[in-house]
C-alpha atoms as a PDB file:
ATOM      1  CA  UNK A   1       6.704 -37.290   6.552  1.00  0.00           C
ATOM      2  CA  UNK A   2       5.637 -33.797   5.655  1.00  0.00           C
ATOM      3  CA  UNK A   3       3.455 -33.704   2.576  1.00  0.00           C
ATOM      4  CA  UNK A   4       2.793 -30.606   0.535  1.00  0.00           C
ATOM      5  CA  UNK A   5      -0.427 -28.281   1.552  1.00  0.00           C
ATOM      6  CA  UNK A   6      -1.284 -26.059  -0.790  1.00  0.00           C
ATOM      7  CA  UNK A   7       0.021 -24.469  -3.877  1.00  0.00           C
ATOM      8  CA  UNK A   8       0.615 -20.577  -4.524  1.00  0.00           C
ATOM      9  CA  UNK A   9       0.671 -17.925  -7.134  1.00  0.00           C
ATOM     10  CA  UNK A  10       4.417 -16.802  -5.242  1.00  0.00           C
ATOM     11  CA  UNK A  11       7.619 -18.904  -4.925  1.00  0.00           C
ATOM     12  CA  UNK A  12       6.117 -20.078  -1.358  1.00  0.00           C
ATOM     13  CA  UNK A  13       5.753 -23.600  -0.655  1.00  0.00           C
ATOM     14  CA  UNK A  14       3.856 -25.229   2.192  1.00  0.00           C
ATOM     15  CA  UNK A  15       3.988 -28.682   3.226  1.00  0.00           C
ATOM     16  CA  UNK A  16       1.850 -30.274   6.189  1.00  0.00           C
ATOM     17  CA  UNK A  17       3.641 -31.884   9.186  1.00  0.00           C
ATOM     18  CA  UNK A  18       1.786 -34.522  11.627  1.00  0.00           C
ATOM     19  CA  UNK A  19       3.520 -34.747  15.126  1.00  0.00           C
ATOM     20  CA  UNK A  20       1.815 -36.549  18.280  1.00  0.00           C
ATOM     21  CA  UNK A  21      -1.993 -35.857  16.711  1.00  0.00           C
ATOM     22  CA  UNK A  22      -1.691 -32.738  16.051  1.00  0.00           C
ATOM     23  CA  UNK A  23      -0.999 -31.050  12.567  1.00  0.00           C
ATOM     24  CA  UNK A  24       1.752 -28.211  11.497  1.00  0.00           C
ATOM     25  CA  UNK A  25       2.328 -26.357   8.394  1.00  0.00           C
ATOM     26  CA  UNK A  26       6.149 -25.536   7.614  1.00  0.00           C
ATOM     27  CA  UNK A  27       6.387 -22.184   5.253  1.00  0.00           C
ATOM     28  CA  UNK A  28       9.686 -22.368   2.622  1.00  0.00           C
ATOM     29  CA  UNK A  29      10.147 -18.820   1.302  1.00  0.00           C
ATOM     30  CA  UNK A  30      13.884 -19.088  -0.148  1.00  0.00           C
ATOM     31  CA  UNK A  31      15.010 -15.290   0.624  1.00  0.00           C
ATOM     32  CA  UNK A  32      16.850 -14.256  -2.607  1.00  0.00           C
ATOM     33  CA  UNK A  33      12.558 -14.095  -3.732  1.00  0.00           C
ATOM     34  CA  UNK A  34      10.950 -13.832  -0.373  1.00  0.00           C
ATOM     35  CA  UNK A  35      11.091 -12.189   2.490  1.00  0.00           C
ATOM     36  CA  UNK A  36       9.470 -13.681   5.619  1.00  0.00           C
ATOM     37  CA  UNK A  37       9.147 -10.964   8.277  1.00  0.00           C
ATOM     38  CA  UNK A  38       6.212  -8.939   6.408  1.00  0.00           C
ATOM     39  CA  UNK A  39       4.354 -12.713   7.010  1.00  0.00           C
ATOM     40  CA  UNK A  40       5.974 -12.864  10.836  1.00  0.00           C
ATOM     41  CA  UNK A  41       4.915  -8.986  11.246  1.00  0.00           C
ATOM     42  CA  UNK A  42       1.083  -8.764  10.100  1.00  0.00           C
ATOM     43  CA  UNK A  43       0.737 -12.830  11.419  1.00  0.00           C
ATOM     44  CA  UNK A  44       1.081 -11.010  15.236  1.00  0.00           C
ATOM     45  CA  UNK A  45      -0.908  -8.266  14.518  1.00  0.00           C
ATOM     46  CA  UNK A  46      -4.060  -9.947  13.142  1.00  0.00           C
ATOM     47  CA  UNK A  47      -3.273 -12.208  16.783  1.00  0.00           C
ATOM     48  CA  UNK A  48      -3.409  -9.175  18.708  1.00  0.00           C
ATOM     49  CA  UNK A  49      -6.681  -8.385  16.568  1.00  0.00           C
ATOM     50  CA  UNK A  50      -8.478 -12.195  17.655  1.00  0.00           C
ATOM     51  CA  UNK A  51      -8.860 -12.854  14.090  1.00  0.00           C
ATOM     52  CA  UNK A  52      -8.322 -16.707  13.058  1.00  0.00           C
ATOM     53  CA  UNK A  53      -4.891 -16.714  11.305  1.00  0.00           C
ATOM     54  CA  UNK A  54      -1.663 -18.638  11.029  1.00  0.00           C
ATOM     55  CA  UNK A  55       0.279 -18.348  14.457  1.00  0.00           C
ATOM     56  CA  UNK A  56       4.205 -18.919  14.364  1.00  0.00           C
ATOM     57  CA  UNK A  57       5.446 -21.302  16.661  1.00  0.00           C
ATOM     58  CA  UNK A  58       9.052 -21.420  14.773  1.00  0.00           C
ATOM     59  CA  UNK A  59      10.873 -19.190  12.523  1.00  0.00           C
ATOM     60  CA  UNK A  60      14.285 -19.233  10.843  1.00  0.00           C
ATOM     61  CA  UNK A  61      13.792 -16.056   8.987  1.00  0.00           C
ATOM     62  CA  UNK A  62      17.186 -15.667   7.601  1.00  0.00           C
ATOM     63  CA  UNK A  63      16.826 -18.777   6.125  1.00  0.00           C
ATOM     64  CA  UNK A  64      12.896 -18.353   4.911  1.00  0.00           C
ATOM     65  CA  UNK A  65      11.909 -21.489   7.455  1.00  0.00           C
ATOM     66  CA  UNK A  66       8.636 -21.031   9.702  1.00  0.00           C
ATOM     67  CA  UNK A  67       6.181 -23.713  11.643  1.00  0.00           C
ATOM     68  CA  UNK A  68       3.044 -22.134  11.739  1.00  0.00           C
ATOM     69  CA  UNK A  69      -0.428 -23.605  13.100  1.00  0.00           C
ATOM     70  CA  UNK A  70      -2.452 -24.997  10.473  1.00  0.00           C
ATOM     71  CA  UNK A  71      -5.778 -23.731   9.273  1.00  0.00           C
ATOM     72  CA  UNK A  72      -7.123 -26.906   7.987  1.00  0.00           C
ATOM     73  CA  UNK A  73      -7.688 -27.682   4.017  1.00  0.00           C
ATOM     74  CA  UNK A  74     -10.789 -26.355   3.078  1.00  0.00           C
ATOM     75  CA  UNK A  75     -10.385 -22.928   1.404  1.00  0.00           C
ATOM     76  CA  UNK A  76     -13.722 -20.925   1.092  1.00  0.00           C
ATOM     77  CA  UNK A  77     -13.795 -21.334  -2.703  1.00  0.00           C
ATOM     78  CA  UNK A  78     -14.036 -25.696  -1.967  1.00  0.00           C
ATOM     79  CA  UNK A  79     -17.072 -25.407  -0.069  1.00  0.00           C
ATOM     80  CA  UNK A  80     -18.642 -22.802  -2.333  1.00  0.00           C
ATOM     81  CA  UNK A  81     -18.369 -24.640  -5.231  1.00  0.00           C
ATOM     82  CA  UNK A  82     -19.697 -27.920  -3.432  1.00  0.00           C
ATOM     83  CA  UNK A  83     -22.502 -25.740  -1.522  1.00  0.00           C
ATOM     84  CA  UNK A  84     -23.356 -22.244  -3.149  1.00  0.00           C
ATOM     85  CA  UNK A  85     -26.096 -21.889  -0.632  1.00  0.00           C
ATOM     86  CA  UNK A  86     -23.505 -21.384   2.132  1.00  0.00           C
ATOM     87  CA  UNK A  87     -22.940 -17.873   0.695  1.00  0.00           C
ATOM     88  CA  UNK A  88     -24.584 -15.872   2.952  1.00  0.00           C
ATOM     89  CA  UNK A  89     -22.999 -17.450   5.868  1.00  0.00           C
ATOM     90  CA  UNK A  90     -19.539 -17.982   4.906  1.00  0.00           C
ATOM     91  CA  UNK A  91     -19.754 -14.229   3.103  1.00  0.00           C
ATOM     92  CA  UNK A  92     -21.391 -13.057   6.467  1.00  0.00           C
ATOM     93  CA  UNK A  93     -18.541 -13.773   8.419  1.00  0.00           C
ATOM     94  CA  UNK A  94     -15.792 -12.752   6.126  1.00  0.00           C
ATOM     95  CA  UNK A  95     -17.486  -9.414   6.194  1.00  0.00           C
ATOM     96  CA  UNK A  96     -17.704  -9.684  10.149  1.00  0.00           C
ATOM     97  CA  UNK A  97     -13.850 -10.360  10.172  1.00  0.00           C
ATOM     98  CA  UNK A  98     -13.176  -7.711   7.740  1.00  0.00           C
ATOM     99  CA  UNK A  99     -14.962  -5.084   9.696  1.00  0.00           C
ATOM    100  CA  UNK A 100     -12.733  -6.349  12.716  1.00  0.00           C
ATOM    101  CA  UNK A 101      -9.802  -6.006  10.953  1.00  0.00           C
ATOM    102  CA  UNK A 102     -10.586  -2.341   9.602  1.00  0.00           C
ATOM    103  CA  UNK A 103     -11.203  -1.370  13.311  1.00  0.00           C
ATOM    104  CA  UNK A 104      -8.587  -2.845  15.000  1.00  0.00           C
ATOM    105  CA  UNK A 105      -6.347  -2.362  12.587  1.00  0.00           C
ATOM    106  CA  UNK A 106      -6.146   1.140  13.074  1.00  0.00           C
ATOM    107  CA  UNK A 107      -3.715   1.034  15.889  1.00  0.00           C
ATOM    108  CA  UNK A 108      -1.116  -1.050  13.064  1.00  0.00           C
ATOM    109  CA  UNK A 109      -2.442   0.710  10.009  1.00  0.00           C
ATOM    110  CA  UNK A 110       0.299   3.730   9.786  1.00  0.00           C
ATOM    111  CA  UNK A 111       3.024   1.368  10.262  1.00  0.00           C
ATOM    112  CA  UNK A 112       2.111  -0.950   7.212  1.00  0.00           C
ATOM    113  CA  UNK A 113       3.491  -0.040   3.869  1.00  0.00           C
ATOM    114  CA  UNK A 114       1.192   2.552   1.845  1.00  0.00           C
ATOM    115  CA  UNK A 115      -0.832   1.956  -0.968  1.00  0.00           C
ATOM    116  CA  UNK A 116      -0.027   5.120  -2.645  1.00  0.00           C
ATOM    117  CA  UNK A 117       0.052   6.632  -6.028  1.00  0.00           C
ATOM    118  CA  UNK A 118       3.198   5.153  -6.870  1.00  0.00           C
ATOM    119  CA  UNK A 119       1.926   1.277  -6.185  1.00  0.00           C
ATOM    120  CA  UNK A 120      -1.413   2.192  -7.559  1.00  0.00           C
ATOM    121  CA  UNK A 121      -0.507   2.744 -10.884  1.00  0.00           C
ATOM    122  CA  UNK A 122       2.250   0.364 -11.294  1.00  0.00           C
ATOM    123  CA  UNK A 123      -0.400  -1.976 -11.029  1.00  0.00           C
ATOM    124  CA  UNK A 124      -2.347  -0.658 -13.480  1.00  0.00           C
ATOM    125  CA  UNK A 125       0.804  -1.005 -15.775  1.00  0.00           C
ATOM    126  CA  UNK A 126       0.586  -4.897 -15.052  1.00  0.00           C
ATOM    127  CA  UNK A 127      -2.562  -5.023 -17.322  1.00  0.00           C
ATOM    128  CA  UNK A 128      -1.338  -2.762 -20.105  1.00  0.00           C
ATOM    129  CA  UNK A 129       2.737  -4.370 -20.501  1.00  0.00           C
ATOM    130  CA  UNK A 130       1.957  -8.175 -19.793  1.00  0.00           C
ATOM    131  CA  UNK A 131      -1.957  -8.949 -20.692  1.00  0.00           C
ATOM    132  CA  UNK A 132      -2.233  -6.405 -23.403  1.00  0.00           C
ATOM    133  CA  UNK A 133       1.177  -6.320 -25.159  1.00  0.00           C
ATOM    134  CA  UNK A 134       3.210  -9.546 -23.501  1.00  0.00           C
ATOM    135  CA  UNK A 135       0.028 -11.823 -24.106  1.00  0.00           C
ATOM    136  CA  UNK A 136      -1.843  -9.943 -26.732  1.00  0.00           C
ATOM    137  CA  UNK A 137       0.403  -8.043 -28.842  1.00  0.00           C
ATOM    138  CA  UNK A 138      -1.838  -5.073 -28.743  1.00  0.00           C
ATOM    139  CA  UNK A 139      -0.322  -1.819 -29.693  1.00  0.00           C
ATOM    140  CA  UNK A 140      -1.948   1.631 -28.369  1.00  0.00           C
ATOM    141  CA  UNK A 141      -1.480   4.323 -30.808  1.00  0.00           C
ATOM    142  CA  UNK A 142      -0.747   7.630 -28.941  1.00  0.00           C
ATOM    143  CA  UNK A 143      -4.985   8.415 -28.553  1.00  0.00           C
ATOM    144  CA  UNK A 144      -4.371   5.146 -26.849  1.00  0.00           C
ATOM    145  CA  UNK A 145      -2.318   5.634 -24.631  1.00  0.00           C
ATOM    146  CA  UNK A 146      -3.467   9.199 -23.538  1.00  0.00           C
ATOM    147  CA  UNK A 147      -7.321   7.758 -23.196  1.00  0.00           C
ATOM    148  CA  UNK A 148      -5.373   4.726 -21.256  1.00  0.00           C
ATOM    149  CA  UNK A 149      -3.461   7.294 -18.612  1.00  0.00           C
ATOM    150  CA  UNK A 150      -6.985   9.464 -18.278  1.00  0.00           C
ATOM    151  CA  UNK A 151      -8.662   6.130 -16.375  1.00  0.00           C
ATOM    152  CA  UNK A 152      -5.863   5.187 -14.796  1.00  0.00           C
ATOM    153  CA  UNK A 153      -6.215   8.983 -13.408  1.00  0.00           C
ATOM    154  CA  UNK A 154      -9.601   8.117 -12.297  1.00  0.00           C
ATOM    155  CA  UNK A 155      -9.104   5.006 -10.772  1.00  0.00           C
ATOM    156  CA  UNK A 156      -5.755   6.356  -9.041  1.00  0.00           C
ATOM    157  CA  UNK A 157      -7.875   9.653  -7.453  1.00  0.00           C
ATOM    158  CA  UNK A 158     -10.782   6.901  -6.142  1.00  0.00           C
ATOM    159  CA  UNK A 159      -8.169   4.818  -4.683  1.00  0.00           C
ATOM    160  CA  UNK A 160      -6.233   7.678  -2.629  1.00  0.00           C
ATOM    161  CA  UNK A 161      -9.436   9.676  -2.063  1.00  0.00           C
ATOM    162  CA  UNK A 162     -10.897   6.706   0.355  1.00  0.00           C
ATOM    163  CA  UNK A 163     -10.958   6.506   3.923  1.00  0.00           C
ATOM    164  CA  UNK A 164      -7.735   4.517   4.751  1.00  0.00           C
ATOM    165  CA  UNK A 165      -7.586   1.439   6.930  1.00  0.00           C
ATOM    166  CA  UNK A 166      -5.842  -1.502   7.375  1.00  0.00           C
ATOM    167  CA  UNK A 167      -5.850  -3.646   4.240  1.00  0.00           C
ATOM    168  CA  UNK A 168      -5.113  -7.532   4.033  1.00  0.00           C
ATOM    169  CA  UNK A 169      -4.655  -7.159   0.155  1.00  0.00           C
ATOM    170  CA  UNK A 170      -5.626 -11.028  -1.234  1.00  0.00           C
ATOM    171  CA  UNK A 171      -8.949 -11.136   1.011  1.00  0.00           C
ATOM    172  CA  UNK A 172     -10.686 -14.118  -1.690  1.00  0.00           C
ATOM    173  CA  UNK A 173     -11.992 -17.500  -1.629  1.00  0.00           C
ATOM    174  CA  UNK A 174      -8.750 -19.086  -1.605  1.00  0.00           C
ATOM    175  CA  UNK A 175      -7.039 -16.967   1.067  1.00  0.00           C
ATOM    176  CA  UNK A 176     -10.134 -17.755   3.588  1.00  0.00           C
ATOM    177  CA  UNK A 177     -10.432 -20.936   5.549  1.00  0.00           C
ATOM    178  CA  UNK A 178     -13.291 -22.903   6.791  1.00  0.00           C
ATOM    179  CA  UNK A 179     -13.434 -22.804  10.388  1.00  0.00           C
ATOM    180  CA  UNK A 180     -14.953 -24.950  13.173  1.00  0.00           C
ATOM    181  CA  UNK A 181     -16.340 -22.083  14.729  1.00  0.00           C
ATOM    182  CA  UNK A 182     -17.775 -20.526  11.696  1.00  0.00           C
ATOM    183  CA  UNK A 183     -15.083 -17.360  11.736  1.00  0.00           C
ATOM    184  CA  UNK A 184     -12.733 -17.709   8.687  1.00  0.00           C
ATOM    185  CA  UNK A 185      -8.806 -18.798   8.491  1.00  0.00           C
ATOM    186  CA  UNK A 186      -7.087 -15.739   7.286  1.00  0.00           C
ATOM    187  CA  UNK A 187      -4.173 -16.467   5.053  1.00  0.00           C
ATOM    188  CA  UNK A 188      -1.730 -14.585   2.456  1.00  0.00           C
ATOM    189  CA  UNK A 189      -1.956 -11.919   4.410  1.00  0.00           C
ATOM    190  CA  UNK A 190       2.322 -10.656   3.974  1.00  0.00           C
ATOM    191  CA  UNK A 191       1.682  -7.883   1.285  1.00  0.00           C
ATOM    192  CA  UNK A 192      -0.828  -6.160   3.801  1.00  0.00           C
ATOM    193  CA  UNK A 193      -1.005  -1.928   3.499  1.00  0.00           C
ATOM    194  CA  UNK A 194      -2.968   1.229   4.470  1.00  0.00           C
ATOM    195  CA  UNK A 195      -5.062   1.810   1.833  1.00  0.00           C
ATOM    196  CA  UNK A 196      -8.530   1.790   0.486  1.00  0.00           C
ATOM    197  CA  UNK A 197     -11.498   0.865   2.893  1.00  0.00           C
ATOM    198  CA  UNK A 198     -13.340  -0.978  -0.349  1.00  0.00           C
ATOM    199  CA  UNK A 199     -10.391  -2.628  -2.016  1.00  0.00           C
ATOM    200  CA  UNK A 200     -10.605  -5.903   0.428  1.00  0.00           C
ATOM    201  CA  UNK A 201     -14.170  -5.712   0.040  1.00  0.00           C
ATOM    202  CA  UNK A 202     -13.893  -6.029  -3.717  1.00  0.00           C
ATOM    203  CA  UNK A 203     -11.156  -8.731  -3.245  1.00  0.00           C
ATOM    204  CA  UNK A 204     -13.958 -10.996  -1.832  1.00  0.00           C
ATOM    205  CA  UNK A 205     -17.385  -9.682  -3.453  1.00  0.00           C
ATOM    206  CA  UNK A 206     -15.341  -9.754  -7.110  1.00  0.00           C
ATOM    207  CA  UNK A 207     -13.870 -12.494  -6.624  1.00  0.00           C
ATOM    208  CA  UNK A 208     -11.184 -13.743  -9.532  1.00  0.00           C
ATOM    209  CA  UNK A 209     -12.230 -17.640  -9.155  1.00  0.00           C
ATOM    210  CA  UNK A 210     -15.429 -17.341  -8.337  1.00  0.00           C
ATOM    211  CA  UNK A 211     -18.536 -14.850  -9.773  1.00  0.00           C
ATOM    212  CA  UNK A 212     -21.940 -14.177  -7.772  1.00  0.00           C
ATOM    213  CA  UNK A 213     -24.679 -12.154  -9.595  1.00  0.00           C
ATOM    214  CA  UNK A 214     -24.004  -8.520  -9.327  1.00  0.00           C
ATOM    215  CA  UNK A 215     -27.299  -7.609  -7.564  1.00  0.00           C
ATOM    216  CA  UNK A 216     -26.131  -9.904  -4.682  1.00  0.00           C
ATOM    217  CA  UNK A 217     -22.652  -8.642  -4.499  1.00  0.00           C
ATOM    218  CA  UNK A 218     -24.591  -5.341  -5.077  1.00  0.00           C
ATOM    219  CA  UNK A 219     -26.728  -6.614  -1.437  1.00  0.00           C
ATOM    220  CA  UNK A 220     -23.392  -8.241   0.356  1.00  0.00           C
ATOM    221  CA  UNK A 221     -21.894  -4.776  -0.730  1.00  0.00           C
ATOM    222  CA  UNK A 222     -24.627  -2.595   1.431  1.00  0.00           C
ATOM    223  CA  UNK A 223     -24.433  -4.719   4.401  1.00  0.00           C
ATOM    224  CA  UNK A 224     -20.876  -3.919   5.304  1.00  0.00           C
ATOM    225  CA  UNK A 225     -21.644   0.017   4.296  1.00  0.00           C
ATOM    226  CA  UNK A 226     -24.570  -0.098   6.765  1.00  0.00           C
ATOM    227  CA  UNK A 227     -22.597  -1.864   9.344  1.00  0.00           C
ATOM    228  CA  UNK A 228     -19.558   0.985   9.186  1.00  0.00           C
ATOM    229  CA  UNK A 229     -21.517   3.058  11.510  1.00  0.00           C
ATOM    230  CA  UNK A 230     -21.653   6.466  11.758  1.00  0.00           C
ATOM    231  CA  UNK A 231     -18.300   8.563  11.470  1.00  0.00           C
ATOM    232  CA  UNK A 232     -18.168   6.767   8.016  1.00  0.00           C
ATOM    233  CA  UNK A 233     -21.859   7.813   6.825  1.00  0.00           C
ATOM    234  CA  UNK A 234     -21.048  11.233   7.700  1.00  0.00           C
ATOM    235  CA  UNK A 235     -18.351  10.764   5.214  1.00  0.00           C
ATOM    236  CA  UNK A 236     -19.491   8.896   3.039  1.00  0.00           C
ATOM    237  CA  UNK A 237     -22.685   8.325   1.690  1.00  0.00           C
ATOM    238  CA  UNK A 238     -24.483   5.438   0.032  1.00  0.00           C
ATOM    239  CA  UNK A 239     -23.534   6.635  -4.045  1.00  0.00           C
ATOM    240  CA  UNK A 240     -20.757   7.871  -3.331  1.00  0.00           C
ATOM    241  CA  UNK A 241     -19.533   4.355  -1.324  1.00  0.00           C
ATOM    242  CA  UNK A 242     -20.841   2.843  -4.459  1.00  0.00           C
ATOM    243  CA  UNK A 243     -18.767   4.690  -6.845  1.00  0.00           C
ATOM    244  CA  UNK A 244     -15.843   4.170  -4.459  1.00  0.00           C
ATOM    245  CA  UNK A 245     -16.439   0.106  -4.393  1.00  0.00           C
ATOM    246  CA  UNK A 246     -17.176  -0.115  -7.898  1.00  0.00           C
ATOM    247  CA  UNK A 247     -14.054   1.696  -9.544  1.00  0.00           C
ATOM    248  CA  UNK A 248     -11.718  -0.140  -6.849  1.00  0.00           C
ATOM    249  CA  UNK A 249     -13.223  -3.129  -8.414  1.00  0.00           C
ATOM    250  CA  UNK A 250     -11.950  -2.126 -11.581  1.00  0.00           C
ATOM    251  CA  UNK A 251      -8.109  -0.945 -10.870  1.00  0.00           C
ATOM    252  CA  UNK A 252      -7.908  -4.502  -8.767  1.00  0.00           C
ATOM    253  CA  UNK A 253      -9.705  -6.507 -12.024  1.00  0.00           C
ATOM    254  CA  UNK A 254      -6.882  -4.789 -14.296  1.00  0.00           C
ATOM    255  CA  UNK A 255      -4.481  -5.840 -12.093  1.00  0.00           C
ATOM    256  CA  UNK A 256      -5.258  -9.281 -11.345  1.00  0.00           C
ATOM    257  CA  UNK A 257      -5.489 -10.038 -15.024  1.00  0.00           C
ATOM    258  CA  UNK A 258      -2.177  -8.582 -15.904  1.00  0.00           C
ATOM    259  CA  UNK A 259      -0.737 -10.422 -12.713  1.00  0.00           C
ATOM    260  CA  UNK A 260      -2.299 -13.880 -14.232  1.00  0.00           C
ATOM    261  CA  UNK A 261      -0.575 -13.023 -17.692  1.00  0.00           C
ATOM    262  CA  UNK A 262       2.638 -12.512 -15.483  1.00  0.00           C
ATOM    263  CA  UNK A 263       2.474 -15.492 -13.619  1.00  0.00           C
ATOM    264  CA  UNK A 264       2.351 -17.369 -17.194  1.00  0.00           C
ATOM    265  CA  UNK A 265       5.592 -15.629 -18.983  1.00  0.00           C
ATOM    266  CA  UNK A 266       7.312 -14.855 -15.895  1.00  0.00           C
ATOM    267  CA  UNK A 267       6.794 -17.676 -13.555  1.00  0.00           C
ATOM    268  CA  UNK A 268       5.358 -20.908 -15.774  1.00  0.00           C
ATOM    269  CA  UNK A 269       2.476 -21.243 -14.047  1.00  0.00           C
ATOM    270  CA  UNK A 270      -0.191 -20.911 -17.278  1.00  0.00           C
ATOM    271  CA  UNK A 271      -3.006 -21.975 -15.398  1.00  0.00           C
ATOM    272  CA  UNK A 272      -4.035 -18.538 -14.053  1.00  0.00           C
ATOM    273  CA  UNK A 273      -4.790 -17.439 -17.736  1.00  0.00           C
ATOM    274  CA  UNK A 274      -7.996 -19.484 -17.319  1.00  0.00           C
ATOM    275  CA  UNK A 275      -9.201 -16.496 -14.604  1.00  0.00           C
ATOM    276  CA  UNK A 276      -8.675 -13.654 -16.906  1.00  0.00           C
ATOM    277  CA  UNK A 277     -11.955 -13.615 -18.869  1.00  0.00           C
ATOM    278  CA  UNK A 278     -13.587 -13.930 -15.294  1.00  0.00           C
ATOM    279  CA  UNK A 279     -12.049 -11.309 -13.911  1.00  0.00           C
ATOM    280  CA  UNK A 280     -12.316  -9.136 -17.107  1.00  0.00           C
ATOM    281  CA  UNK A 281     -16.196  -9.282 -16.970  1.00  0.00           C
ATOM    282  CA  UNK A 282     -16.618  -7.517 -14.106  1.00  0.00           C
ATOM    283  CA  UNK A 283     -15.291  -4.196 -15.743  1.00  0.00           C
ATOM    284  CA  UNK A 284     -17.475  -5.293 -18.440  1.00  0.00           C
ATOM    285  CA  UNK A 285     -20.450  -5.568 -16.035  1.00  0.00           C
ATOM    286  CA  UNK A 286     -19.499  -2.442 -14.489  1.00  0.00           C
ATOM    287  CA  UNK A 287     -18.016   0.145 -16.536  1.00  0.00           C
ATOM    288  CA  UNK A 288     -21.400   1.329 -18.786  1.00  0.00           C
ATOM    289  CA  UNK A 289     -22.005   3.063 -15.719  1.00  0.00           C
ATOM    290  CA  UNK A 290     -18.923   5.134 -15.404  1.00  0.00           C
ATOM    291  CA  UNK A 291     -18.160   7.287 -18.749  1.00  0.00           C
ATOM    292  CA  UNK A 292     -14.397   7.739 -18.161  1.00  0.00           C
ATOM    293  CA  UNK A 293     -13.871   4.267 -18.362  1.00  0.00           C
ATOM    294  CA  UNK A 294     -15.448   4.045 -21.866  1.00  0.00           C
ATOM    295  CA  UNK A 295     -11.894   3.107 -23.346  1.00  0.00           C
ATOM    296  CA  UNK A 296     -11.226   0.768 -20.927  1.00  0.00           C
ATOM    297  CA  UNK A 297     -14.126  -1.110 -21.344  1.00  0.00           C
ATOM    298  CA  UNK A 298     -14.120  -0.719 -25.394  1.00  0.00           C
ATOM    299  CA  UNK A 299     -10.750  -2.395 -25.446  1.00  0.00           C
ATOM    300  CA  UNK A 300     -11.874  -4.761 -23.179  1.00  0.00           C
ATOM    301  CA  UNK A 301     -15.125  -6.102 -25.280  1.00  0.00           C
ATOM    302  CA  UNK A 302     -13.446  -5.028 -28.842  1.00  0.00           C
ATOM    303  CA  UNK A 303     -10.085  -6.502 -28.523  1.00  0.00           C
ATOM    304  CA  UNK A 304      -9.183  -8.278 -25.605  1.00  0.00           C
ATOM    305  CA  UNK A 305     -11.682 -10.865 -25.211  1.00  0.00           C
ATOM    306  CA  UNK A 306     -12.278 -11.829 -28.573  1.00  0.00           C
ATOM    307  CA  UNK A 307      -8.440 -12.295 -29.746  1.00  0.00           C
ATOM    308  CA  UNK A 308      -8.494 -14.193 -25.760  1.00  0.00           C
ATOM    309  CA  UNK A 309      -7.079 -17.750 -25.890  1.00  0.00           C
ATOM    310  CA  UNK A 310      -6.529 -18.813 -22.620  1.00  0.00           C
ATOM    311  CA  UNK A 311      -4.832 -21.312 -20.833  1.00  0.00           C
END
């Protein structure tokens, strides 16, 4: 009797099958709102890459149907919560598959979607339309909106201005798996792009439901730079990989937070709003140090957070 596995921000459902001692999961992704062959596409290319991910032993695509081998139940965020002193270790190896899946990658990278200008700031747009006016009822003035459009500029040019790699695009606590072997379970990985070499990094280190002190994210950070090698340094040094991680950070906080308000109006699912002010204080944490974000982070601390009611 299949029971369900796991719940999910999209209209995805996932329900665990048991069949002669060994366990299944069965994907339902009704097509008129999902579309399963980005999930079939990147599953066999992250296979081709040895990284630990779902592998499809089924699929009825037309019909949104497919039996996929299951990663087990214990998402990164469970065992960090239970045991925050396997950070290092569990954070070690997510960086170690990450840097696999930048460097293989590369030979799938060009024929993933892009993460270009256009997606970039429709993203941004999430925050403004559906946390600031749907949720908030804020109104910008005209200053507003032109001091608004002036960081998305900034955030936009340090998006497109990174090297470009192979990007998973939900690389958090609840998308990784603990593994027997110590290497993590890779999942949610459908809406993958070329796009910024930081943005998964920022995904994991800036977590929406979880937060680490910034001077170890700031440490967790450094290792993967120093691990890039080379060709990279040359490229990119230290300040400027920090201004490049950083200011990712804040175009994917923004989004996630207008996404969460989303989910609640759109899709019913008002539990999310409880991750906003989480999310939210990293570009609080962060954006003293960049002076074009100055509205952004004034509207933020002045407005946002203290009219914030949550879930």
């Amino acid at each position: 009797m299949p029971v369900p596995a796991s719940g999910d921000a999209s209209f995805r459902r996932y329900f665990r099958l048991q069949k002669g001692g060994e366990s299944f999961i069965a994907m339902d992704a009704p097509p008129p709102q999902e579309n399963c062959l980005p999930f079939v596409r990147v599953a066999r290319y992250l296979e081709a890459m040895q990284l630990q991910a779902p592998r499809i032993i089924e699929a009825d695509v037309e019909n949104g149907f497919l039996l996929l081998t299951d990663m087990g139940s214990e998402q990164y965020l469970d065992r960090l919560q239970r045991d925050p002193d396997s950070a290092d270790a569990l954070y070690g190896a997510a960086i170690d598959a990450l840097l696999r899946m930048q460097r293989r990658g590369a030979a799938y990278q060009s024929i993933l979607p892009p993460y270009d200008e256009e997606l970039l700031r429709f993203e941004l747009t999430l925050f403004h339309d559906w946390l600031c006016g749907t949720h908030l009822n804020i109104e910008f003035s005209d200053d507003d909106e032109r001091a608004w459009q002036a960081c998305c500029d900034v955030l936009v040019e340090n998006a497109l201005g990174q090297p470009q790699v192979f990007v998973h695009r939900d690389y958090h606590s609840r998308n990784l798996m603990v593994m027997d072997d110590g290497t993590p379970g890779i999942l949610d990985f459908q809406d993958a792009v070329e796009g910024p070499f930081t943005y998964d990094l920022v995904s994991l280190l800036k977590d929406c439901y979880i937060h680490w002190p910034a001077e170890r994210v700031r440490l967790w950070a450094l290792d993967y730079y120093r691990r890039l090698g080379e060709k990279i340094h040359r490229q990119v040094n230290e300040q400027r990989f920090i201004r490049y991680f950083e200011l990712m950070g804040v175009q994917r906080e923004l989004k996630a937070a207008g996404i969460f308000c989303r989910l609640n109006y759109r899709d019913g699912k008002r539990a999310y709003l409880g991750d906003v002010p989480r999310t939210l204080d990293y570009i609080v944490e962060t954006g003293p140090r960049y002076a074009e974000l100055d509205f952004v982070v004034r509207l933020i601390k002045e407005k946002v957070l203290p009219a914030w009611d949550g879930p």
